[in-house]
C-alpha atoms as a PDB file:
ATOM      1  CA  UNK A   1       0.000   0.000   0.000  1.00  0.00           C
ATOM      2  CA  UNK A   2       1.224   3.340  -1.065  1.00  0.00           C
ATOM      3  CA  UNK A   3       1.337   6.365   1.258  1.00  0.00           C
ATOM      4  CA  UNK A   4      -1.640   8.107  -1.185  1.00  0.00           C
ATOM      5  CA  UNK A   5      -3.869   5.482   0.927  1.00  0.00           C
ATOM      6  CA  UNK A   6      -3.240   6.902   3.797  1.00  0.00           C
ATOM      7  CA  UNK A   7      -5.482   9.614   6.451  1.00  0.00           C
ATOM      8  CA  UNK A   8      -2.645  12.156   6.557  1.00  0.00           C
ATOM      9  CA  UNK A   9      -3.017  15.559   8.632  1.00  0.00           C
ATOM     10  CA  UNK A  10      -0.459  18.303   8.446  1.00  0.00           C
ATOM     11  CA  UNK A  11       0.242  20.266  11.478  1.00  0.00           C
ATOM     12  CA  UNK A  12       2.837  23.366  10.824  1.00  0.00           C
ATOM     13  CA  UNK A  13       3.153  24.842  14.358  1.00  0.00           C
ATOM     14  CA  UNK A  14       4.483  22.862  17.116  1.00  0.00           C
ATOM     15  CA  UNK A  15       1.552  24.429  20.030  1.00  0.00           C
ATOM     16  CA  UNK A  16      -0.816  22.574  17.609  1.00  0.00           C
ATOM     17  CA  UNK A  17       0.310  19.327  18.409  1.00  0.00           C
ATOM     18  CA  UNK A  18      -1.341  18.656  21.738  1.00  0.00           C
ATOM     19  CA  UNK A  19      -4.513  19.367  20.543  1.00  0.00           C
ATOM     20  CA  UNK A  20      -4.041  17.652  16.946  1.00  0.00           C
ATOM     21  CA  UNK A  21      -3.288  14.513  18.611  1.00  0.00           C
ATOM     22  CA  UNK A  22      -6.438  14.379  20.617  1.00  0.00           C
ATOM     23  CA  UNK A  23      -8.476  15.655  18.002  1.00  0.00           C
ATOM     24  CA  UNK A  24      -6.953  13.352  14.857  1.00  0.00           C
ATOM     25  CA  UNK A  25      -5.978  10.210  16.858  1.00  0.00           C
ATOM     26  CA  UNK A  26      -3.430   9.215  14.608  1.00  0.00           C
ATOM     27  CA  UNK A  27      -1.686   5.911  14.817  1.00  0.00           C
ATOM     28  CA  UNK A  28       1.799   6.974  13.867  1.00  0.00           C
ATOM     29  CA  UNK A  29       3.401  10.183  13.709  1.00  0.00           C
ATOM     30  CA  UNK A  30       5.826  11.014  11.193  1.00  0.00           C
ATOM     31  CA  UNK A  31       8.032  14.325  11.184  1.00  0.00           C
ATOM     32  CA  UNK A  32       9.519  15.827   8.077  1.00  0.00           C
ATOM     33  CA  UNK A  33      12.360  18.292   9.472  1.00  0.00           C
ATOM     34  CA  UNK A  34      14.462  20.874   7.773  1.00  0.00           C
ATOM     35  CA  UNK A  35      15.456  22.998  11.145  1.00  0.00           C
ATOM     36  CA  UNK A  36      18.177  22.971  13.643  1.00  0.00           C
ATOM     37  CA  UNK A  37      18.703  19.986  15.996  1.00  0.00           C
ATOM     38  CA  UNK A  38      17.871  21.721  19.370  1.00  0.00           C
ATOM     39  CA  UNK A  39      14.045  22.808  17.344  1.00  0.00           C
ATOM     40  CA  UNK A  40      13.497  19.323  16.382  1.00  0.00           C
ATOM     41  CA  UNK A  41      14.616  17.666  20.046  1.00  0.00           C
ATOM     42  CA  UNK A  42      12.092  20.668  21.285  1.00  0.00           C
ATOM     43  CA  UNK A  43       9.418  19.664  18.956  1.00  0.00           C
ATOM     44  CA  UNK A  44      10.019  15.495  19.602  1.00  0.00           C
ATOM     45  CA  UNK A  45       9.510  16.790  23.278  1.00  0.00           C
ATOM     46  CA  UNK A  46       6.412  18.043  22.949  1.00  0.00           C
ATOM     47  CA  UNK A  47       4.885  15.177  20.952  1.00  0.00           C
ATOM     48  CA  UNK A  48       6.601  12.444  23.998  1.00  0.00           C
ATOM     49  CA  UNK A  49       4.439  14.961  26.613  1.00  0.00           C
ATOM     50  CA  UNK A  50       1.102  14.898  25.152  1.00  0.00           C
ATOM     51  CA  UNK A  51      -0.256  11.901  26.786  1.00  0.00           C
ATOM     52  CA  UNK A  52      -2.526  10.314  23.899  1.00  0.00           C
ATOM     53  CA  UNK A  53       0.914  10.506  22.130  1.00  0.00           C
ATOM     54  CA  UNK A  54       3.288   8.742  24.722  1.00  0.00           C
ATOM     55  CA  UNK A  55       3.615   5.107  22.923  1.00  0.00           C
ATOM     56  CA  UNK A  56       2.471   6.617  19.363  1.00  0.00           C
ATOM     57  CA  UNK A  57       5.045   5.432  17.198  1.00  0.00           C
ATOM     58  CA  UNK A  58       7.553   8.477  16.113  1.00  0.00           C
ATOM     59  CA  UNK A  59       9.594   8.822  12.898  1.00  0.00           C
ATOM     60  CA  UNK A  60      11.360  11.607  11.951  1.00  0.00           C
ATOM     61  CA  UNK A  61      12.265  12.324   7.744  1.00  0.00           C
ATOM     62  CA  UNK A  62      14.938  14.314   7.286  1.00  0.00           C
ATOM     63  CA  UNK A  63      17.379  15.622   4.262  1.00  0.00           C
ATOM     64  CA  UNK A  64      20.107  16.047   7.689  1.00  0.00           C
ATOM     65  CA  UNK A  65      22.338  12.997   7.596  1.00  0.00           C
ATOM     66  CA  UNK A  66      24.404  14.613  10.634  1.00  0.00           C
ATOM     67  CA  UNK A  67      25.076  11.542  13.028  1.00  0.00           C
ATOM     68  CA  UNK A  68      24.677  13.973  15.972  1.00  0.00           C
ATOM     69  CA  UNK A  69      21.134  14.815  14.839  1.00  0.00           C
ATOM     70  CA  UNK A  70      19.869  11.015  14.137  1.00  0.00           C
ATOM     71  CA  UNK A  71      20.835  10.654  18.086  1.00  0.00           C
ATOM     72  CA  UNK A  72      19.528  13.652  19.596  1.00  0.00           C
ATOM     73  CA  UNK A  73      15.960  12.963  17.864  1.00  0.00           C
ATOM     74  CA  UNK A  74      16.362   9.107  18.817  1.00  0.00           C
ATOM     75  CA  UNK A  75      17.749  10.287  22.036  1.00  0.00           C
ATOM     76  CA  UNK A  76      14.186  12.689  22.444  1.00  0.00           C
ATOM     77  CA  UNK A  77      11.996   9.555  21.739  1.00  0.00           C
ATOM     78  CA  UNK A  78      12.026   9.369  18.006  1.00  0.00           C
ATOM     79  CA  UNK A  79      11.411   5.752  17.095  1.00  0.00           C
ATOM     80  CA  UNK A  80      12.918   6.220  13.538  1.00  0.00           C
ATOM     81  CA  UNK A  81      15.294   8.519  11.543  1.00  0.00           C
ATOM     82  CA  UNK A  82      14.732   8.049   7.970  1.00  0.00           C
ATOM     83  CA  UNK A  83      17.315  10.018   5.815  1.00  0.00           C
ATOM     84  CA  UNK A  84      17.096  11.585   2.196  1.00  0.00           C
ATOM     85  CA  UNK A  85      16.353  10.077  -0.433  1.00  0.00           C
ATOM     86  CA  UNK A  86      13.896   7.967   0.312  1.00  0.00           C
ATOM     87  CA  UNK A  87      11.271   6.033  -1.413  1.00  0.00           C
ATOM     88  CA  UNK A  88       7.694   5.969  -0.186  1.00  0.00           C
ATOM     89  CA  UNK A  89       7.963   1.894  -0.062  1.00  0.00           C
ATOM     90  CA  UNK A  90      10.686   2.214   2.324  1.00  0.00           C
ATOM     91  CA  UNK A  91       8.910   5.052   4.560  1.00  0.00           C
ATOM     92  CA  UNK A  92       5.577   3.096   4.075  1.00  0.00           C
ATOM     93  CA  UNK A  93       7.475  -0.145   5.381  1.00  0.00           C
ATOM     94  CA  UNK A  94       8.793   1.715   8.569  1.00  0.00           C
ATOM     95  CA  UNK A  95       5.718   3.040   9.277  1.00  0.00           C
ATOM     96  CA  UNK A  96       3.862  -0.871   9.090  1.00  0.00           C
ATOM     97  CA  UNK A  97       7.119  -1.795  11.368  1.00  0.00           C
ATOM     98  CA  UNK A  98       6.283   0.523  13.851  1.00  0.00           C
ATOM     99  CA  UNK A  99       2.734   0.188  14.016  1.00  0.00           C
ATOM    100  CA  UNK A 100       2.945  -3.454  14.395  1.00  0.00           C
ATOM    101  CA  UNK A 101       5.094  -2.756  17.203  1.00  0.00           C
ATOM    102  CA  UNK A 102       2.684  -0.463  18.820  1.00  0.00           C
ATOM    103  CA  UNK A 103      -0.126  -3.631  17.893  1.00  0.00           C
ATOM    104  CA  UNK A 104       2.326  -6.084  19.975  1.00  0.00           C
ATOM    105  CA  UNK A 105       2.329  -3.875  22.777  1.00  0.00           C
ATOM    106  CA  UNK A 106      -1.632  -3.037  22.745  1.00  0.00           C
ATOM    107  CA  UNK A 107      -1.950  -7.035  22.861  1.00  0.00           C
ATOM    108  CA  UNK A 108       0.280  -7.661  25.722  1.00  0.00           C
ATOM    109  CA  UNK A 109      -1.034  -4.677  27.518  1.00  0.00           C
ATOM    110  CA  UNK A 110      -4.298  -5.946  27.431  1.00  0.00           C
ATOM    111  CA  UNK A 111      -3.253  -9.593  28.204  1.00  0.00           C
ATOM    112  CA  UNK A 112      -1.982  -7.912  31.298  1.00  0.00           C
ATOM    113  CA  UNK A 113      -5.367  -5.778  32.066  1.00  0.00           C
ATOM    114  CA  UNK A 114      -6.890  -9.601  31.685  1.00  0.00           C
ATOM    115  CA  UNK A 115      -5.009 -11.260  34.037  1.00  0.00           C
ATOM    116  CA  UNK A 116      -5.465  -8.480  36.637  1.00  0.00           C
ATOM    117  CA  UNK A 117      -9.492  -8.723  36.281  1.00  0.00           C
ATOM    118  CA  UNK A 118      -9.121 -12.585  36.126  1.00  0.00           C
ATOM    119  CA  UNK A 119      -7.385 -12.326  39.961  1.00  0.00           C
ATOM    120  CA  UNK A 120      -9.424  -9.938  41.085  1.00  0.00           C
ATOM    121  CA  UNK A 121     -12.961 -11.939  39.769  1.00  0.00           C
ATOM    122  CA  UNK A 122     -11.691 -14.667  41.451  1.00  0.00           C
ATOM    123  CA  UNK A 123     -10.758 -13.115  45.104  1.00  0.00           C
ATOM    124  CA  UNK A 124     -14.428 -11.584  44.689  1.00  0.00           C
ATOM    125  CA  UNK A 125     -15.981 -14.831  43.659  1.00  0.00           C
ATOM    126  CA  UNK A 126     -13.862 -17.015  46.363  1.00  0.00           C
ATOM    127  CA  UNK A 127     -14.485 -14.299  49.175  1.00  0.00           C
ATOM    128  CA  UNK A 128     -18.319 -14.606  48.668  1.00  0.00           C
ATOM    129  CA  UNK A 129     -18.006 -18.441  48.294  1.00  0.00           C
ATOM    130  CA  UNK A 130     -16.528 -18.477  52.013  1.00  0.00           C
ATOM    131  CA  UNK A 131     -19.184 -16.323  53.409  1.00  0.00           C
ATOM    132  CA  UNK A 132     -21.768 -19.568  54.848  1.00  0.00           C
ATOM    133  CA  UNK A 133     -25.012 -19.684  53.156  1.00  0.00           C
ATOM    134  CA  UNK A 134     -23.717 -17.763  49.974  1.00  0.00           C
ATOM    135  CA  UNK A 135     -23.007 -19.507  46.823  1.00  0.00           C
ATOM    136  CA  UNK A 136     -21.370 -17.589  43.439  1.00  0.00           C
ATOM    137  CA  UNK A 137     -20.584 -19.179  40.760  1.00  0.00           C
ATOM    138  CA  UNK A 138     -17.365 -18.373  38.319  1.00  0.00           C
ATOM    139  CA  UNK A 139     -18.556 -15.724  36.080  1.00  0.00           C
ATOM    140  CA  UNK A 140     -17.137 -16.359  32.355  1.00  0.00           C
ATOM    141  CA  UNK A 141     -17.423 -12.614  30.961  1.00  0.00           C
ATOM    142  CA  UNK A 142     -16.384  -9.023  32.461  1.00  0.00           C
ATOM    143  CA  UNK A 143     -15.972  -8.598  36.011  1.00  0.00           C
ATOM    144  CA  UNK A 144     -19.340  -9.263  37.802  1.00  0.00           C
ATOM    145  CA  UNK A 145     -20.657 -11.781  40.498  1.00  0.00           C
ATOM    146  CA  UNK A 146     -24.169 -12.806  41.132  1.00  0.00           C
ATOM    147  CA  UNK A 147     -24.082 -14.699  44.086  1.00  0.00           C
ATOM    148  CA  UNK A 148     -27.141 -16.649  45.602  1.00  0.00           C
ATOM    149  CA  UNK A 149     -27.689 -16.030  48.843  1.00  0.00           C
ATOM    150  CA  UNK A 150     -31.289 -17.975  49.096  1.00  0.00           C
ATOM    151  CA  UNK A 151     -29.677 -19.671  51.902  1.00  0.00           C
ATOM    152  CA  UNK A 152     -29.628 -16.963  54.096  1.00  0.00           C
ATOM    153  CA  UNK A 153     -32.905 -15.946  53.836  1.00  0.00           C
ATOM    154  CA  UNK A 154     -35.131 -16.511  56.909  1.00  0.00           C
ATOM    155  CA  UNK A 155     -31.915 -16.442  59.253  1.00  0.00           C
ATOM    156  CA  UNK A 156     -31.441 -13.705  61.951  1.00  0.00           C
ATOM    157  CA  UNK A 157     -28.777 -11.522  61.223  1.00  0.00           C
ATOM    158  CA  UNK A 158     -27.880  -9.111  64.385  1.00  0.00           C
ATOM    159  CA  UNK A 159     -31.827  -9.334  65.197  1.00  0.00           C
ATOM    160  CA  UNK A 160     -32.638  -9.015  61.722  1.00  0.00           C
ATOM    161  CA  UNK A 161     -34.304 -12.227  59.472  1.00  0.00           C
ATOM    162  CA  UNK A 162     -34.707 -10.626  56.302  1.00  0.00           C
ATOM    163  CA  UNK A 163     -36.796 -13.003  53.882  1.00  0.00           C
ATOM    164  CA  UNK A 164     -36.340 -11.798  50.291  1.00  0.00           C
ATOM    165  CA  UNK A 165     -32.885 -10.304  49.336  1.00  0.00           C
ATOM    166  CA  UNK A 166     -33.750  -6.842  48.973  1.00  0.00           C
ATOM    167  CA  UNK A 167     -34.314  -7.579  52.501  1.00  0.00           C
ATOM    168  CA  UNK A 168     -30.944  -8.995  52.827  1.00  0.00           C
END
């Protein structure tokens, strides 16, 4: 796929980019650059602060083959330094890279958010379990517990026998 398929949106002045992010979403950002190294380590900066943009995948495009500059933007969280000439196949290929990075780490991220419900379902589901008279079975979706607590009904409870379990 050739970059023409692409959603791009061009942002020219650097206060923009807070708001561009939240507004446009993107999945990667790309930065063509033509300034000084201290403007472009300001700029990467910016983009690494915005908080929808922390683990956005970050290449920079630049004519600048300067060592010192490929470091400092790597250095201010640039994922990529792609250097002039280029051809869109190869920028299109780093970008696919990079997103399928950012895809790896969305997965294991949320095999991690998983695990945590999974724990916490069943300390819920075993607490209620060792409560006498209460029975809750394993829930197999989202975190929830419906536990049946028929069995307490019509027993006094600190001079209280409720009999339905709003009553409970």
């Amino acid at each position: 796929k050739g970059l023409c398929s692409q959603r791009i949106k061009r942002i020219r002045e650097i206060e923009q980019i807070p708001m561009a992010l939240q507004v446009y979403k993107p999945d990667v950002i790309v930065v063509f650059w033509d300034g000084p190294t201290a403007a472009l380590v300001e700029l990467l900066h910016t983009v690494r602060r915005a908080a929808s943009a922390t683990d956005l995948p970050l290449v920079v495009a630049s004519a600048c083959v300067n060592v010192s500059m490929k470091i400092a933007a790597l250095n201010a969280g640039a994922d990529q330094y792609l250097t002039a000439p280029w051809k869109d196949e190869e920028l299109a290929a780093r970008l696919s890279a990079e997103t399928a990075k950012l895809r790896e780490r969305g997965a294991e991220l949320f095999g991690r958010a998983r695990e945590a419900f999974d724990r916490r379902r069943r300390t819920i589901v075993d607490g209620l379990n060792a409560i006498d008279g209460v029975v809750c079975p394993t829930p197999t979706g989202a975190f929830y517990a419906y536990p049946d607590i028929t069995a307490l009904l019509g027993r006094e409870f600190a001079g209280v026998t409720p009999t339905t379990s709003a009553a409970a």
